[in-house]
N, C-alpha and C. Protein backbone atom coordinates (compact mmCIF):
# COMPACT_ATOMS: atom_id res chain seq x y z
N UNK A 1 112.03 160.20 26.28
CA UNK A 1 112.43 161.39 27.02
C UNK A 1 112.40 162.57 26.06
N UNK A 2 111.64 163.51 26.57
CA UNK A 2 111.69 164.46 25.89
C UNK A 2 112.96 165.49 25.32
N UNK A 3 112.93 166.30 24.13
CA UNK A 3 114.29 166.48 23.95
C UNK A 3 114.74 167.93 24.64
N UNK A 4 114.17 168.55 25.59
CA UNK A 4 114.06 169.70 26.37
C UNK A 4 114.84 168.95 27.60
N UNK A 5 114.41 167.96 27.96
CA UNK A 5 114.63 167.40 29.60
C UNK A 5 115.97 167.90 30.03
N UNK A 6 116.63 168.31 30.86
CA UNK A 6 117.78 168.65 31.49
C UNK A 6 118.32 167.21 32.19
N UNK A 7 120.03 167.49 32.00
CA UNK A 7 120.69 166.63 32.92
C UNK A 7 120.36 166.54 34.67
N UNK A 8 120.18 165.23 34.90
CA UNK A 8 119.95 165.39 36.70
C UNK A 8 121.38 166.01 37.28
N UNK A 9 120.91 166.93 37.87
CA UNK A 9 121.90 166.95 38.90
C UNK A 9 123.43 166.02 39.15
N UNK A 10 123.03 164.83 39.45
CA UNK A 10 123.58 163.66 40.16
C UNK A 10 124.19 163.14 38.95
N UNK A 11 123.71 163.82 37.46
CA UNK A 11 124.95 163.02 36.15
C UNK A 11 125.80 163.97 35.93
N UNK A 12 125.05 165.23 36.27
CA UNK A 12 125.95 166.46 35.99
C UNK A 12 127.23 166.59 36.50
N UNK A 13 127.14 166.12 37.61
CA UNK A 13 128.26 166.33 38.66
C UNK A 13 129.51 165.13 38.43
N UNK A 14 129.06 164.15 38.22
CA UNK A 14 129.30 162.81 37.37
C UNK A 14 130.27 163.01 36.45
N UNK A 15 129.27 163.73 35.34
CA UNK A 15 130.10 163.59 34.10
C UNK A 15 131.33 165.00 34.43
N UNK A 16 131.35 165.98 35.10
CA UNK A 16 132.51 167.08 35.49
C UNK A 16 134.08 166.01 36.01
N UNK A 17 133.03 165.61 36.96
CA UNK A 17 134.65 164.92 37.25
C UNK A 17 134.95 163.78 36.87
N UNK A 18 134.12 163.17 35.78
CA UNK A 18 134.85 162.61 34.68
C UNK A 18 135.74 162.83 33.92
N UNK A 19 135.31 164.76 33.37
CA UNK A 19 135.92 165.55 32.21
C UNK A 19 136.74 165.70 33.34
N UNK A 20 137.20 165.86 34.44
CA UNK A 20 137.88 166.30 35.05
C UNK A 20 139.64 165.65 35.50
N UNK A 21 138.78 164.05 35.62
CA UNK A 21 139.60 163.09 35.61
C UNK A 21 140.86 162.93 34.53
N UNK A 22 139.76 163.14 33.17
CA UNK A 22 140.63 162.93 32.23
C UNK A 22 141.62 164.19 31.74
N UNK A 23 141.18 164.99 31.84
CA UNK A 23 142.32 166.43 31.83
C UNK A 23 143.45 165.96 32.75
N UNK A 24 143.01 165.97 33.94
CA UNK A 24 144.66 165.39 34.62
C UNK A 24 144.98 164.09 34.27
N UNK A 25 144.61 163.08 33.87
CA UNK A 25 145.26 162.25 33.24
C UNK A 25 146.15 162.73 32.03
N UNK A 26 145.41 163.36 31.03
CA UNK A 26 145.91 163.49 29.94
C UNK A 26 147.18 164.87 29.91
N UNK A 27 147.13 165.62 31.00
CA UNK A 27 148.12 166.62 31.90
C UNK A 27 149.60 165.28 31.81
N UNK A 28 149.14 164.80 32.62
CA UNK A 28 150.21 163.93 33.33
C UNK A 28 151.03 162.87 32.47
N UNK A 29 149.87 162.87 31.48
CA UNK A 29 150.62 161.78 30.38
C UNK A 29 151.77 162.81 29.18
N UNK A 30 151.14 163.91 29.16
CA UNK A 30 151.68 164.52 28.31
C UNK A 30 153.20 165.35 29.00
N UNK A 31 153.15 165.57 29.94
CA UNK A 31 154.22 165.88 30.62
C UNK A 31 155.33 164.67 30.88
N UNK A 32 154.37 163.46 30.91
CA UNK A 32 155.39 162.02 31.01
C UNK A 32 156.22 161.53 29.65
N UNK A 33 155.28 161.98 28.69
CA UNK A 33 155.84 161.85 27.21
C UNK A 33 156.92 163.02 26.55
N UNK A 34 156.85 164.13 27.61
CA UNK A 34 157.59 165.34 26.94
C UNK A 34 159.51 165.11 27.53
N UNK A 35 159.70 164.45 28.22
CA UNK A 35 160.55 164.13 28.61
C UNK A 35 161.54 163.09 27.97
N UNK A 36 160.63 161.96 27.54
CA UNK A 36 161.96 161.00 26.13
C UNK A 36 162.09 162.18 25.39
N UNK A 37 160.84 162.87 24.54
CA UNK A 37 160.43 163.75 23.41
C UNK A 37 161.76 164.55 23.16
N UNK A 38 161.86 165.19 24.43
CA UNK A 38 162.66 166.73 24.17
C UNK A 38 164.47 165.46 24.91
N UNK A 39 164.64 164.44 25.55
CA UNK A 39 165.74 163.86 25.32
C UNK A 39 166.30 163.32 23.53
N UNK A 40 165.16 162.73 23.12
CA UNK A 40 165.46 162.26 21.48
C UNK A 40 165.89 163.39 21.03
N UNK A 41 165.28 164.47 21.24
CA UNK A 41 165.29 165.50 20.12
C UNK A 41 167.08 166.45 20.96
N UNK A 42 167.74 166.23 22.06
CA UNK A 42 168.35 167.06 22.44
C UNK A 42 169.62 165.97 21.87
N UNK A 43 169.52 164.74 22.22
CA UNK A 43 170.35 163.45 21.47
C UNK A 43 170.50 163.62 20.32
N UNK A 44 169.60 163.74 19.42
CA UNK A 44 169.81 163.66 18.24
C UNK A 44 169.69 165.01 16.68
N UNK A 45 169.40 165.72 17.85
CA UNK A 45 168.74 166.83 17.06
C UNK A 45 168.02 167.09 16.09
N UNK A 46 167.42 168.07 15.56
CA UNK A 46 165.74 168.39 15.00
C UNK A 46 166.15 167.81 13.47
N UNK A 47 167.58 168.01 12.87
CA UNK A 47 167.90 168.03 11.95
C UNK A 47 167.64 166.51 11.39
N UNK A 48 168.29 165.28 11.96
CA UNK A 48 167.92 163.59 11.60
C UNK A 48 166.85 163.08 10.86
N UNK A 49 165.92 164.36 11.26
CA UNK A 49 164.73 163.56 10.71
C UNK A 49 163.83 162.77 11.92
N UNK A 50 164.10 162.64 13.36
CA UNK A 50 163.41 162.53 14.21
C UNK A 50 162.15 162.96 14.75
N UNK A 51 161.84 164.24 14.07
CA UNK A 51 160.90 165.46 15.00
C UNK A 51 159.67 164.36 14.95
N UNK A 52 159.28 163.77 13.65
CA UNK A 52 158.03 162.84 13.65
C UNK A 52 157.64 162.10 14.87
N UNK A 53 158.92 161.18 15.24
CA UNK A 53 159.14 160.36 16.45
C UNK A 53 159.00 161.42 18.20
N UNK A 54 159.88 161.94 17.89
CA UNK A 54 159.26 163.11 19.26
C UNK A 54 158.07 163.73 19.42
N UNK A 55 157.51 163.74 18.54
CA UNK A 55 155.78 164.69 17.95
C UNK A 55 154.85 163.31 18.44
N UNK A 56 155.24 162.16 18.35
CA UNK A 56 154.53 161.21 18.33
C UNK A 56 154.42 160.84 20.00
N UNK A 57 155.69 160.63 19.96
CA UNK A 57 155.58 159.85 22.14
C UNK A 57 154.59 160.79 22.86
N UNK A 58 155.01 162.36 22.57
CA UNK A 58 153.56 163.46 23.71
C UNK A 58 152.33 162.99 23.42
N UNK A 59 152.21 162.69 22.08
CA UNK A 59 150.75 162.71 21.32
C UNK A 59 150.35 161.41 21.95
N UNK A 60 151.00 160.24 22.16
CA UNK A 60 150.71 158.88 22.92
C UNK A 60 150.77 159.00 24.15
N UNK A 61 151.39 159.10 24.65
CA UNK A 61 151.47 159.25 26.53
C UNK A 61 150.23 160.43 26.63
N UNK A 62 149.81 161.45 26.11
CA UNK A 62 149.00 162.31 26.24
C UNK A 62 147.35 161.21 26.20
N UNK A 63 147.21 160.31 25.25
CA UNK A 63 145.61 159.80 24.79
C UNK A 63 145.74 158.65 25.83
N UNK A 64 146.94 157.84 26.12
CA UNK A 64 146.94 157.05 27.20
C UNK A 64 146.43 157.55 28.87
N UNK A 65 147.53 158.71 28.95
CA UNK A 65 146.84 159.34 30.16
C UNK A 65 145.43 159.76 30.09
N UNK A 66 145.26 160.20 29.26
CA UNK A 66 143.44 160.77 29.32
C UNK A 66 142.64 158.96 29.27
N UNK A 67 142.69 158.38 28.55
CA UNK A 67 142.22 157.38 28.70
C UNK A 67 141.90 156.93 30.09
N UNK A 68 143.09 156.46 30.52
CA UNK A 68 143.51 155.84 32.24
C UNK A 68 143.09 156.97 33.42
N UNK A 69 142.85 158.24 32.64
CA UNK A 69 142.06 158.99 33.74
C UNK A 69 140.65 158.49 33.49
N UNK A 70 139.63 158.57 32.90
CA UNK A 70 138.64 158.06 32.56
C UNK A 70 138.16 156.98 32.81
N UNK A 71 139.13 155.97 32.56
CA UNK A 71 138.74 154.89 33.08
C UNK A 71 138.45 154.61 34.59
N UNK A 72 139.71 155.08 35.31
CA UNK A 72 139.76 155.55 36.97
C UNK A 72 138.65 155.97 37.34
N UNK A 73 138.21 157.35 36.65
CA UNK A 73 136.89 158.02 37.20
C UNK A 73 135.61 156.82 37.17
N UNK A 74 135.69 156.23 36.17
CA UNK A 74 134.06 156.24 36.11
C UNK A 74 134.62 154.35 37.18
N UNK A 75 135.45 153.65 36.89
CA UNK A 75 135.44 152.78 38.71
C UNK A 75 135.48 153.67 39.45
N UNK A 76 135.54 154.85 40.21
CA UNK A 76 135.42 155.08 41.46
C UNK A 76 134.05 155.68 41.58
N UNK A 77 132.61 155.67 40.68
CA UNK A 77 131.55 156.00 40.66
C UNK A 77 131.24 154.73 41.19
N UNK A 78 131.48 153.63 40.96
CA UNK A 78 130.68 152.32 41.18
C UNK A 78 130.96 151.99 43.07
């Protein structure tokens, strides 16, 4: 395939609400993770030495949700 050739149509559209999928996944995860996040941190405050642990759960629930959106999208292509 030449290296000029354009995306078809029919992947273009494909791969959008793929990228699309995974933004609201990764929306939803990160909003699901901000909630222990900002409880640890209101429990225990910034001072403990926690912030690492709160910095961490958004950053996980965030790559999980994008993941599990992605994955979703591309089964409901088949």
């Amino acid at each position: 395939m030449p290296s000029t050739a354009r995306i078809a149509p029919v992947t273009a559209g494909r791969q959008t609400a793929k990228s699309s999928a995974g933004v609201v996944g990764g929306v939803i995860g990160l909003l699901v993770g901000l909630v222990p996040a900002l409880l640890i941190l209101y429990i225990y405050g910034a001072e403990r030495g926690i912030k690492a642990i709160a910095l961490t759960v958004p950053i996980a629930t965030f790559t999980t949700g994008l993941l599990i959106g992605l994955v979703k999208a591309k089964r409901e292509w088949k």
